[in-house]
N, C-alpha and C. Protein backbone atom coordinates (compact mmCIF):
# COMPACT_ATOMS: atom_id res chain seq x y z
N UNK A 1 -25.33 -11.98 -21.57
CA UNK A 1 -26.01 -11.78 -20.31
C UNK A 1 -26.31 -10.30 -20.11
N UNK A 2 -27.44 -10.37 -19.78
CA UNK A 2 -27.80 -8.09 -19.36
C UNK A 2 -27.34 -8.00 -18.34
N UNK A 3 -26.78 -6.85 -18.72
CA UNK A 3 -25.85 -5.59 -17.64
C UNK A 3 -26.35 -4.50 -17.50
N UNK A 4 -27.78 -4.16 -17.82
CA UNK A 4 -28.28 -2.82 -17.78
C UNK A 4 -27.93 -2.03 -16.48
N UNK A 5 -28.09 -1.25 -16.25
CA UNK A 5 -28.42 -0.28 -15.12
C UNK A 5 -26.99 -0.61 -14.28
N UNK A 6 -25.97 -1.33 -14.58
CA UNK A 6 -24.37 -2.03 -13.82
C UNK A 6 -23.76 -0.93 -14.26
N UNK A 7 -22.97 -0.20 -13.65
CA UNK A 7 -21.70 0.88 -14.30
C UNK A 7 -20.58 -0.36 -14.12
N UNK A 8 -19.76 0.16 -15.58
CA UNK A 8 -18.44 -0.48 -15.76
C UNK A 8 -17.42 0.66 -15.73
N UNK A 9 -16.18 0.29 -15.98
CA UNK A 9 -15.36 1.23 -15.80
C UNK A 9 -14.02 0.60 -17.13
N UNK A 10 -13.57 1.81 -18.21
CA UNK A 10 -12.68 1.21 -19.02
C UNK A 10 -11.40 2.39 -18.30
N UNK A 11 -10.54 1.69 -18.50
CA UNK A 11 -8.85 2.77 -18.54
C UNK A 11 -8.30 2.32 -19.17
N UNK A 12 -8.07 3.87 -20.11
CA UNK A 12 -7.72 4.34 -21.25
C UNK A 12 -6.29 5.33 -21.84
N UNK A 13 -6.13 5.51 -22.53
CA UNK A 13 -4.99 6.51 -22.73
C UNK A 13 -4.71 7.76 -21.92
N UNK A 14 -4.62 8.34 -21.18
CA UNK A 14 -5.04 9.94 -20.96
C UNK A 14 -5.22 10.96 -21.77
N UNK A 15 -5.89 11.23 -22.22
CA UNK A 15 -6.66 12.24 -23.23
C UNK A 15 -6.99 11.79 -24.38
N UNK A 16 -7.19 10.57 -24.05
CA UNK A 16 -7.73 9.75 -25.44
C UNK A 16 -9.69 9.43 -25.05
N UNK A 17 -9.90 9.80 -24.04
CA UNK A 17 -11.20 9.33 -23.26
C UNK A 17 -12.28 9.74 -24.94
N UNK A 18 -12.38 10.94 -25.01
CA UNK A 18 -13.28 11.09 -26.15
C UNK A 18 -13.48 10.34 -27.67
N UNK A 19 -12.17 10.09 -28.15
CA UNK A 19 -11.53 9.56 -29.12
C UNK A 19 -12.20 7.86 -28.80
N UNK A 20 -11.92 7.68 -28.40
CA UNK A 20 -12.30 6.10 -27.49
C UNK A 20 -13.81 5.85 -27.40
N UNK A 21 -14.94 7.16 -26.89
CA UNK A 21 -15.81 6.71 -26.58
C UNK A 21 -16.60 6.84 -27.94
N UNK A 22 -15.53 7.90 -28.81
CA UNK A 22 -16.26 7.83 -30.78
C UNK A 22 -16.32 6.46 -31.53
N UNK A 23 -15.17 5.98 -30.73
CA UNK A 23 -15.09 4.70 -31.40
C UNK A 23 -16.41 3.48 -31.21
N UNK A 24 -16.21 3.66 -29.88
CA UNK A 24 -17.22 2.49 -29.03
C UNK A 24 -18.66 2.72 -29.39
N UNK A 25 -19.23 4.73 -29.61
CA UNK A 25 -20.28 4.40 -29.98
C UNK A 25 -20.66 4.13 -31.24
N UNK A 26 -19.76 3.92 -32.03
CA UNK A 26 -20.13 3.46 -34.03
C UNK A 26 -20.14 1.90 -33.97
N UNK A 27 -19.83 1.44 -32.90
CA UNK A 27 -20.58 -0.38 -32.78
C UNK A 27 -21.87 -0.83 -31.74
N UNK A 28 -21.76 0.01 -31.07
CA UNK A 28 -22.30 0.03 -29.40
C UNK A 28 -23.37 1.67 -29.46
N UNK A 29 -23.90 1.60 -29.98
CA UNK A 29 -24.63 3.44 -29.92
C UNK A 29 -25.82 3.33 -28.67
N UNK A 30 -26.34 2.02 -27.85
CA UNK A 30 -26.97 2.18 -26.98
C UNK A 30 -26.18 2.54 -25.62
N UNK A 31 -25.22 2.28 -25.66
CA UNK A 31 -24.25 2.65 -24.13
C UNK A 31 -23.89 4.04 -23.78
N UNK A 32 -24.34 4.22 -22.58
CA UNK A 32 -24.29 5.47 -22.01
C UNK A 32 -22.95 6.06 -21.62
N UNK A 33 -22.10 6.65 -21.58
CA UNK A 33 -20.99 7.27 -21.41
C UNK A 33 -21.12 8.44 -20.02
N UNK A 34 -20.18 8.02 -19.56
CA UNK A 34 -20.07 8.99 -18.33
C UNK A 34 -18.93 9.77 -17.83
N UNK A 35 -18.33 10.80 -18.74
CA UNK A 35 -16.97 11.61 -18.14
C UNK A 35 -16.47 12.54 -17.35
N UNK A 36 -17.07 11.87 -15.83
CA UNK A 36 -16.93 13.32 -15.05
C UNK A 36 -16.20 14.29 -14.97
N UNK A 37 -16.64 15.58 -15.11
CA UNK A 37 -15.77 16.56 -14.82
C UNK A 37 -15.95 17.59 -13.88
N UNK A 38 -14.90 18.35 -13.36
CA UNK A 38 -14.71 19.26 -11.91
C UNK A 38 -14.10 20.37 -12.30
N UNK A 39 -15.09 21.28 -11.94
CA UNK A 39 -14.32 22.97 -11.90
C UNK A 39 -13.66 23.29 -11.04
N UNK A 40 -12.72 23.94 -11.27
CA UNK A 40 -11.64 24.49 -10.24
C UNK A 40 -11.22 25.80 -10.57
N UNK A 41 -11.02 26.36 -9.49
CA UNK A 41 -10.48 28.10 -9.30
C UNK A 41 -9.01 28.02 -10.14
N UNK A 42 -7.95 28.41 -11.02
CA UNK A 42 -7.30 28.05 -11.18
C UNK A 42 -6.44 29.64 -11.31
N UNK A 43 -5.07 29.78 -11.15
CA UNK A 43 -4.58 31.54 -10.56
C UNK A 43 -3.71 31.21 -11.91
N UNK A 44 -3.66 32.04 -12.95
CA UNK A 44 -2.41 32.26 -14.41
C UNK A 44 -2.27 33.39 -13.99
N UNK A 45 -1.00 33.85 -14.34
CA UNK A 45 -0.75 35.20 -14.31
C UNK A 45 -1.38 36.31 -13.18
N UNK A 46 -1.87 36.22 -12.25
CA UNK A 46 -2.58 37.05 -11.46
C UNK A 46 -3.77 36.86 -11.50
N UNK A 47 -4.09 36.05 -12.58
CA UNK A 47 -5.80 35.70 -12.71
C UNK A 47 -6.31 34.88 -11.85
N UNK A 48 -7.52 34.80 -11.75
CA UNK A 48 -8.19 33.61 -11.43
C UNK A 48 -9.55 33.26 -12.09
N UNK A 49 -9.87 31.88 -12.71
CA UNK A 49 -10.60 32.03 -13.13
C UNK A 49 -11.02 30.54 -13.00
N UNK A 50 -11.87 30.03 -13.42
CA UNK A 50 -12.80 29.16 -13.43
C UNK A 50 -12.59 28.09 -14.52
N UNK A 51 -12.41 26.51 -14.36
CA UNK A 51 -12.06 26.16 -15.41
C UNK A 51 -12.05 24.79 -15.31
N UNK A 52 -12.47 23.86 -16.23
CA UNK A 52 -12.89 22.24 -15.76
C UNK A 52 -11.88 21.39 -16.54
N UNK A 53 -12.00 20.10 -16.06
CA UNK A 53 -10.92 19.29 -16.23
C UNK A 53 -11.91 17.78 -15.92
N UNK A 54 -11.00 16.56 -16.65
CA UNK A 54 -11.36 15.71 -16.00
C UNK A 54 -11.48 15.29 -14.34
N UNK A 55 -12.53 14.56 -13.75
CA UNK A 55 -12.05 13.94 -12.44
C UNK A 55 -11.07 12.80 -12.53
N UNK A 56 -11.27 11.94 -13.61
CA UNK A 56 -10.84 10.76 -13.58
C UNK A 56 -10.17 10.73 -14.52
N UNK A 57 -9.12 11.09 -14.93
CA UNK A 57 -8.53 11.07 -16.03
C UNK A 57 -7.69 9.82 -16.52
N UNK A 58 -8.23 9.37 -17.95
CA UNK A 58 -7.57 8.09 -17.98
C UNK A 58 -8.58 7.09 -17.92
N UNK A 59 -9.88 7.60 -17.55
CA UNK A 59 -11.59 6.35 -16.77
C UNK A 59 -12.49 7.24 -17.79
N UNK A 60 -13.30 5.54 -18.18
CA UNK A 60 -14.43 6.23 -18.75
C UNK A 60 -15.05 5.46 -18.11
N UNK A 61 -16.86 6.03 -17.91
CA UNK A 61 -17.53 4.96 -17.27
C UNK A 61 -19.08 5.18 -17.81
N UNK A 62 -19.41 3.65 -17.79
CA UNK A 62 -20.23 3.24 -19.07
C UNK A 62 -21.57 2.40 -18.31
N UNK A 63 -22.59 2.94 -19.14
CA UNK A 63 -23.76 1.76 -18.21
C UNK A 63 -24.44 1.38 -19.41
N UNK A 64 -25.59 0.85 -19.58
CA UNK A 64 -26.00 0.46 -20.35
C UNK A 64 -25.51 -0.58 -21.36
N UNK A 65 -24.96 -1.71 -20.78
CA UNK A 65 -24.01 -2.28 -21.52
C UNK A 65 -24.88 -3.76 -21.34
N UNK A 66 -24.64 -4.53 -22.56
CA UNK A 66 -25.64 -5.58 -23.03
C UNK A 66 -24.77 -6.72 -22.71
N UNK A 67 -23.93 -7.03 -23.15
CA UNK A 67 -22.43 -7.86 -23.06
C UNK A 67 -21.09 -7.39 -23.41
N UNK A 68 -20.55 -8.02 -22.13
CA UNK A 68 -19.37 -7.29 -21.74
C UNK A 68 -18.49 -8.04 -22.63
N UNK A 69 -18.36 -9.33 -23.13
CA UNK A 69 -17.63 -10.06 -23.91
C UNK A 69 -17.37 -9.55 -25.39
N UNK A 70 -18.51 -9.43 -25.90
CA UNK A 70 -19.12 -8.21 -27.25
C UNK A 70 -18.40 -7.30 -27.42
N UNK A 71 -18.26 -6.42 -26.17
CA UNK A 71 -17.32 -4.86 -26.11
C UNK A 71 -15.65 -5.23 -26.26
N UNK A 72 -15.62 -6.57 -25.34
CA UNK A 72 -13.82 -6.58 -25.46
C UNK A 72 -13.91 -7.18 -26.32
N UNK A 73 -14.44 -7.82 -27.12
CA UNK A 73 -13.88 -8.48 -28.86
C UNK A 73 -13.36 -6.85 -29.15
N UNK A 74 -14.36 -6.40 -29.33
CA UNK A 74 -13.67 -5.12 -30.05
C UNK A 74 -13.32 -4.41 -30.08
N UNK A 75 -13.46 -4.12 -28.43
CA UNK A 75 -12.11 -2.85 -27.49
C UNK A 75 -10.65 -2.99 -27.57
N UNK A 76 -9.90 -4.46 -28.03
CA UNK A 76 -8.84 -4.21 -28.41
C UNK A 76 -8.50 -3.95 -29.49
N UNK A 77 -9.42 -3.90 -30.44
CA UNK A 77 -8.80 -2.76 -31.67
C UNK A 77 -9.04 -1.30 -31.75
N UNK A 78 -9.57 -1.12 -30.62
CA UNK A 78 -9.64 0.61 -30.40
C UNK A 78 -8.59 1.21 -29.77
N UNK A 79 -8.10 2.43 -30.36
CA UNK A 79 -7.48 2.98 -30.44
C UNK A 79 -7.43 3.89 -28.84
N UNK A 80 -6.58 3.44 -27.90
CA UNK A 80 -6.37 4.27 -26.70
C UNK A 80 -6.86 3.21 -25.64
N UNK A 81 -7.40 2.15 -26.17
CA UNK A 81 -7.86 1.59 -25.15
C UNK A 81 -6.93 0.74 -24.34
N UNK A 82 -7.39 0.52 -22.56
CA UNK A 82 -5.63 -0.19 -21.99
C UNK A 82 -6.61 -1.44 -21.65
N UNK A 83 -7.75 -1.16 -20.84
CA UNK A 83 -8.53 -2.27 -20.06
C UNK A 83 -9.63 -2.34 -19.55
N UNK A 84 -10.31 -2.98 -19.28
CA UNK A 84 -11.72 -3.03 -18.27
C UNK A 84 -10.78 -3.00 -16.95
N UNK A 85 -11.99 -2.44 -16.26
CA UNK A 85 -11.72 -2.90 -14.78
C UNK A 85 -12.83 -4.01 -14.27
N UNK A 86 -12.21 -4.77 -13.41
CA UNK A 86 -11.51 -5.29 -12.71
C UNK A 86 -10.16 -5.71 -13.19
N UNK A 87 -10.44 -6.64 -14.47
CA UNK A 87 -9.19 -6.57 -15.67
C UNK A 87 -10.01 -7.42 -16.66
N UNK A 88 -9.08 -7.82 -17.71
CA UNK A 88 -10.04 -8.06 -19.06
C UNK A 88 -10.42 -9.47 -19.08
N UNK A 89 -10.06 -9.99 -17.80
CA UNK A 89 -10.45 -11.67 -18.17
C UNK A 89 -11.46 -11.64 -17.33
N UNK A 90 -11.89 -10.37 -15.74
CA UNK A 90 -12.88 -10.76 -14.97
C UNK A 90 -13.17 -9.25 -15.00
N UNK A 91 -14.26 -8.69 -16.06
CA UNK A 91 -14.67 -7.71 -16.41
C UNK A 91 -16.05 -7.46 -14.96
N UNK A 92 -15.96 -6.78 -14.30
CA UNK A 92 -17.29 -6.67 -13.42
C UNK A 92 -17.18 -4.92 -13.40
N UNK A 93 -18.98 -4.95 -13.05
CA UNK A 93 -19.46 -3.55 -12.60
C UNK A 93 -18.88 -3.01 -11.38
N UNK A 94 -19.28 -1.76 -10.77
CA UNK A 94 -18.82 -1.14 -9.73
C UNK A 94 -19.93 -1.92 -8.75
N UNK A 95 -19.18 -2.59 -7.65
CA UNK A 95 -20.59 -2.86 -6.57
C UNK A 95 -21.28 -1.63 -5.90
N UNK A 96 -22.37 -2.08 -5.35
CA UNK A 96 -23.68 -1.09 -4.89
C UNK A 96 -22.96 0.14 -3.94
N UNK A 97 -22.16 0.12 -3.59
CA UNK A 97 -21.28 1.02 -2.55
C UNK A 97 -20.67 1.96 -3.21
N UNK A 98 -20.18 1.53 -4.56
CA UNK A 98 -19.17 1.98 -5.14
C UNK A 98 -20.26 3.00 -6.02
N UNK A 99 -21.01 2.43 -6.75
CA UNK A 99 -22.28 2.59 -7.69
C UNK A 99 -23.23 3.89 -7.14
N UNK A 100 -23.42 3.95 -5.33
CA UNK A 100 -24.44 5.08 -5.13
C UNK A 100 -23.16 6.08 -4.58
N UNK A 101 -21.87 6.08 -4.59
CA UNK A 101 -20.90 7.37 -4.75
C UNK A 101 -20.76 7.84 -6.11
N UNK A 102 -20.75 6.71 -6.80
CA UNK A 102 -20.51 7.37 -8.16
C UNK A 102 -21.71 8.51 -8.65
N UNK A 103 -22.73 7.53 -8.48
CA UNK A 103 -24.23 8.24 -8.94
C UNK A 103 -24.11 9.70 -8.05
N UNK A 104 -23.90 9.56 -6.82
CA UNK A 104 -23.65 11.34 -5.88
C UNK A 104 -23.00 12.10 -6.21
N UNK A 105 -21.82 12.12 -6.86
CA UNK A 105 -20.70 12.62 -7.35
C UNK A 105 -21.81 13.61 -8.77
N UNK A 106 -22.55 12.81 -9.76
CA UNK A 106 -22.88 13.37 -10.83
C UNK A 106 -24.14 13.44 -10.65
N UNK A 107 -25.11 13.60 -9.55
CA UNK A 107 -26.43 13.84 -9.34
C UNK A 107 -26.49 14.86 -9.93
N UNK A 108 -26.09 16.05 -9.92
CA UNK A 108 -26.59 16.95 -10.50
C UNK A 108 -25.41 17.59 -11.84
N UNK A 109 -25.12 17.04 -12.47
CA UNK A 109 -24.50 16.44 -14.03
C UNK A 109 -23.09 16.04 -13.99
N UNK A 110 -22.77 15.86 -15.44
CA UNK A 110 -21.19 15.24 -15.12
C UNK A 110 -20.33 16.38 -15.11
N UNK A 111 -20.62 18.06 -14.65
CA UNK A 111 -19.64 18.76 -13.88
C UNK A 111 -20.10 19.14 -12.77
N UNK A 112 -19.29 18.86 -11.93
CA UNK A 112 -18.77 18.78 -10.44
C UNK A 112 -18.96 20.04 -10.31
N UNK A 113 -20.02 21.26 -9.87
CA UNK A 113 -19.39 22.47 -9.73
C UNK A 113 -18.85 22.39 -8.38
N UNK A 114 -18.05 23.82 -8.06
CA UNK A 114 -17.75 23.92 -6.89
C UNK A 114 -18.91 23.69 -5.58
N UNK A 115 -18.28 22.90 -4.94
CA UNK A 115 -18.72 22.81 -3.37
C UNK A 115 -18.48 24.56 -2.34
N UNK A 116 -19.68 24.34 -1.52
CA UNK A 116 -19.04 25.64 -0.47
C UNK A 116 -19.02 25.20 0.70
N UNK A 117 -18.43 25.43 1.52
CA UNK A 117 -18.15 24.88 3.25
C UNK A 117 -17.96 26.14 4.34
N UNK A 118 -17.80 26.23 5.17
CA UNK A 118 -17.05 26.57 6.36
C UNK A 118 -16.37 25.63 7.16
N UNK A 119 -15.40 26.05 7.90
CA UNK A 119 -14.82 26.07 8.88
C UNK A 119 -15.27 26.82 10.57
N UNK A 120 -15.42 24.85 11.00
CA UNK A 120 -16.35 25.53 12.40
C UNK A 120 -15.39 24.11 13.37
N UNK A 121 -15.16 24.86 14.87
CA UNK A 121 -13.99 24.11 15.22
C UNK A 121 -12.97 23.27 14.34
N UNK A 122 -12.20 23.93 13.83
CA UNK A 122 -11.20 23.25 12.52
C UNK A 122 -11.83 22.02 12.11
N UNK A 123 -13.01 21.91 11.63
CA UNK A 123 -13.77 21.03 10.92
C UNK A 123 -14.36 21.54 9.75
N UNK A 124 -14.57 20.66 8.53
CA UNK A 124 -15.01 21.44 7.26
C UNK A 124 -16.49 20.75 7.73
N UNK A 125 -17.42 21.65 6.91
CA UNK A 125 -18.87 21.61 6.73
C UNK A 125 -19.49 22.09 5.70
N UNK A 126 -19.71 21.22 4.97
CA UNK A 126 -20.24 21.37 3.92
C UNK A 126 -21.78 21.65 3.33
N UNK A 127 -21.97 22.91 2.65
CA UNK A 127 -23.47 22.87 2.37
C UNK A 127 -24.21 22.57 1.70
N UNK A 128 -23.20 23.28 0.09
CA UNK A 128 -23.54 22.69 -0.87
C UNK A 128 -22.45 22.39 -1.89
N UNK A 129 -22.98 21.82 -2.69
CA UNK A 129 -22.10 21.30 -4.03
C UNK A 129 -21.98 19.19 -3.78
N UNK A 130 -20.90 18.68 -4.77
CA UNK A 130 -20.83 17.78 -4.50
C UNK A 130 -19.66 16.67 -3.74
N UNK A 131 -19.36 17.66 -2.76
CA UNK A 131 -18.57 17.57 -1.55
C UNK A 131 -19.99 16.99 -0.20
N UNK A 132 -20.65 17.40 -1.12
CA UNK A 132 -21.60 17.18 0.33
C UNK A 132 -21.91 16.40 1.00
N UNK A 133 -22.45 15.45 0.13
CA UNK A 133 -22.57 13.72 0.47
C UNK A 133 -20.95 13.19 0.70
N UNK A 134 -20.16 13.35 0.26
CA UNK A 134 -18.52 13.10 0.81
C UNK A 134 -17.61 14.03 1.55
N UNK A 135 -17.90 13.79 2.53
CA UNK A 135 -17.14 14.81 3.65
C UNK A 135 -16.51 14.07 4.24
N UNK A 136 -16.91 12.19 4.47
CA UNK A 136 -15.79 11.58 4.76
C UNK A 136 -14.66 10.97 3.91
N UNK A 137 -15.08 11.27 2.65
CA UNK A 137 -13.96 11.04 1.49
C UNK A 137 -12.56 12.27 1.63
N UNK A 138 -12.93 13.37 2.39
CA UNK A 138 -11.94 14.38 2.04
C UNK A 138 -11.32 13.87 2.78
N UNK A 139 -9.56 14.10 2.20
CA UNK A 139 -8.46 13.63 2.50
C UNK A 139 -7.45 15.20 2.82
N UNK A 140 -7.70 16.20 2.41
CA UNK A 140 -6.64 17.20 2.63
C UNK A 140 -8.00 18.69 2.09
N UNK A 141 -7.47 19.60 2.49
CA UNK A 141 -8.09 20.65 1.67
C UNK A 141 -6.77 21.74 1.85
N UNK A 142 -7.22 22.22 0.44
CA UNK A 142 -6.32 23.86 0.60
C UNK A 142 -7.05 24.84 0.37
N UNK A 143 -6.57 25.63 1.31
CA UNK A 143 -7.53 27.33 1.47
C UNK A 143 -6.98 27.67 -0.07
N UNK A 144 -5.84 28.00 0.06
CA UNK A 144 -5.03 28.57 -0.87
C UNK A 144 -5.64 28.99 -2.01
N UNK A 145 -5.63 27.04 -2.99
CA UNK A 145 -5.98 27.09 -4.03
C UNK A 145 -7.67 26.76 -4.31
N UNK A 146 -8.33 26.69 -3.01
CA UNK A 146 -10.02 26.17 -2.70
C UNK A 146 -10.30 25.20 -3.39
N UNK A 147 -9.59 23.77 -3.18
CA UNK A 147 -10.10 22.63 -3.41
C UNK A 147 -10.04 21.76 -2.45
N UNK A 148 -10.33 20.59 -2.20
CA UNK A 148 -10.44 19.66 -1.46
C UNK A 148 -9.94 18.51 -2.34
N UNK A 149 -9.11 17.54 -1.72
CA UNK A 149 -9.06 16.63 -2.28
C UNK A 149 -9.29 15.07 -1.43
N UNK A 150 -9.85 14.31 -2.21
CA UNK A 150 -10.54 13.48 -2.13
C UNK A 150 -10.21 11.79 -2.54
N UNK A 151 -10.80 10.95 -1.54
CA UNK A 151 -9.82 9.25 -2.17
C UNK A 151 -11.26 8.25 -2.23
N UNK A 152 -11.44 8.06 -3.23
CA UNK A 152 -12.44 7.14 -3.62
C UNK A 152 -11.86 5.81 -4.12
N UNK A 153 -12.39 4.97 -3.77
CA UNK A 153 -11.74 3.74 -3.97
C UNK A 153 -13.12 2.63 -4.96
N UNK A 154 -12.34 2.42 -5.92
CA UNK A 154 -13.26 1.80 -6.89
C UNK A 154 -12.28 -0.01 -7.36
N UNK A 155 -13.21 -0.24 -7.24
CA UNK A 155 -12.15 -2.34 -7.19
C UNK A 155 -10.73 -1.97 -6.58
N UNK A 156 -10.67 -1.61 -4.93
CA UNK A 156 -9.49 -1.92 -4.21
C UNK A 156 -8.66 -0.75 -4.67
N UNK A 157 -8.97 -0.21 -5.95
CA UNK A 157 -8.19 0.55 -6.39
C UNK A 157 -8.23 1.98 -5.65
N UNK A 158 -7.18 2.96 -4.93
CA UNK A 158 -7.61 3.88 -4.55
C UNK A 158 -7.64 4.77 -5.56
N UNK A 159 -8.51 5.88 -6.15
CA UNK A 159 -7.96 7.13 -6.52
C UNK A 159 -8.55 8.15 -6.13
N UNK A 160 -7.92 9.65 -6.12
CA UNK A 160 -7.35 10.55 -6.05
C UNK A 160 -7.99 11.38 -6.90
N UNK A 161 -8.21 12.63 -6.57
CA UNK A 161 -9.05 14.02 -7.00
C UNK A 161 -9.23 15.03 -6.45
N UNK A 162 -9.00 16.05 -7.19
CA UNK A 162 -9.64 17.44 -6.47
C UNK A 162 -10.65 17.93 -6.97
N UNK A 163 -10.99 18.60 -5.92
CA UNK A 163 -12.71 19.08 -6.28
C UNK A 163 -12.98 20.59 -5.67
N UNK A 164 -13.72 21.26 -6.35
CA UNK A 164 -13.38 22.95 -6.03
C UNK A 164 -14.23 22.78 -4.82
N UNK A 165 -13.89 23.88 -3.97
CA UNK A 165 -14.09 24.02 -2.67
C UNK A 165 -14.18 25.94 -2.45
N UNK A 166 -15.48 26.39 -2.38
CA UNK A 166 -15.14 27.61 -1.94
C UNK A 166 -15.81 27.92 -0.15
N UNK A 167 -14.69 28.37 0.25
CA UNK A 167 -15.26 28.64 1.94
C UNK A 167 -15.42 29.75 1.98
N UNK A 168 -16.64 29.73 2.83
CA UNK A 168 -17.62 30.31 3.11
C UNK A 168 -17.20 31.64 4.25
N UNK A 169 -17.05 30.62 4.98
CA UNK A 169 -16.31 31.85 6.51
C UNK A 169 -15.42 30.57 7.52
N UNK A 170 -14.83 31.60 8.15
CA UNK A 170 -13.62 30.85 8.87
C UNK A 170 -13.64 31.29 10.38
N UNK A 171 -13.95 29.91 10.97
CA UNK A 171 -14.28 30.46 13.13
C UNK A 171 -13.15 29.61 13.55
């Protein structure tokens, strides 16, 4: 059955995401791969510097997919692989809700640069970056370390992320 244009979602080893998606594309080379990633301010030694990471670590997420039955014949002999989501007997896409956050998140590629905001009556406001379209996703922010973190919920599942945050000015 076609699944074009459906995002799926696999979880995987943690730091096996690349390893995994080498595998998948030497059977599967039409499926699109999607590994978001997020820069963050990060302080070593007195430093600070700039530096990306997964968002989802542990998630790969995949569109272009022809049959989903096809992929799990042979996703359990790949190496790192744990499961589809929803799970492996009722494999489904992200619904339309889930699908136009995801797509906002990587509108403008799969790194997240930093977001910028202010603080106006102890409210964040966001201008730019990709905090923008989710301002009701933020769950906490720290000045400190200038991220925001964030709860997206994908099949019931909640998760959890930070996302760089630089502010702007403070009223």
């Amino acid at each position: 059955m076609p699944m074009k244009n459906l995002i799926y979602i696999i979880q995987c080893v943690t730091g096996q995401e690349l390893k995994l998606i080498q595998q998948i594309k030497i059977h599967f080379p039409e499926i699109q791969f999607f590994l978001p990633q997020k820069e963050l301010l990060i302080r070593r030694q007195g430093k600070t510097r700039k530096e990306t990471s997964l968002l989802f670590p542990g998630y790969i997420f995949l569109s272009n997919l022809n049959d989903t039955d096809i992929l799990f014949h042979y996703s359990k002999d790949f190496k790192g692989f744990i499961k589809f989501l929803w799970n492996n007997k009722d494999i489904r896409p992200l619904s339309n809700e889930e699908t136009q956050i995801f797509l906002s998140l990587i509108e403008n590629g799969e790194i997240l640069k930093m977001s910028k905001g202010f603080f106006k009556n102890e409210k964040i406001h966001i201008t730019e970056g990709p905090l923008k379209n989710l301002s009701g996703k933020i769950i906490k922010i720290d000045k400190r370390k200038n991220r925001a973190k964030i709860e997206i919920q994908f099949f019931n599942r909640v998760m959890y992320s930070y996302l760089g945050l630089e502010i702007l000015k403070k009223s």
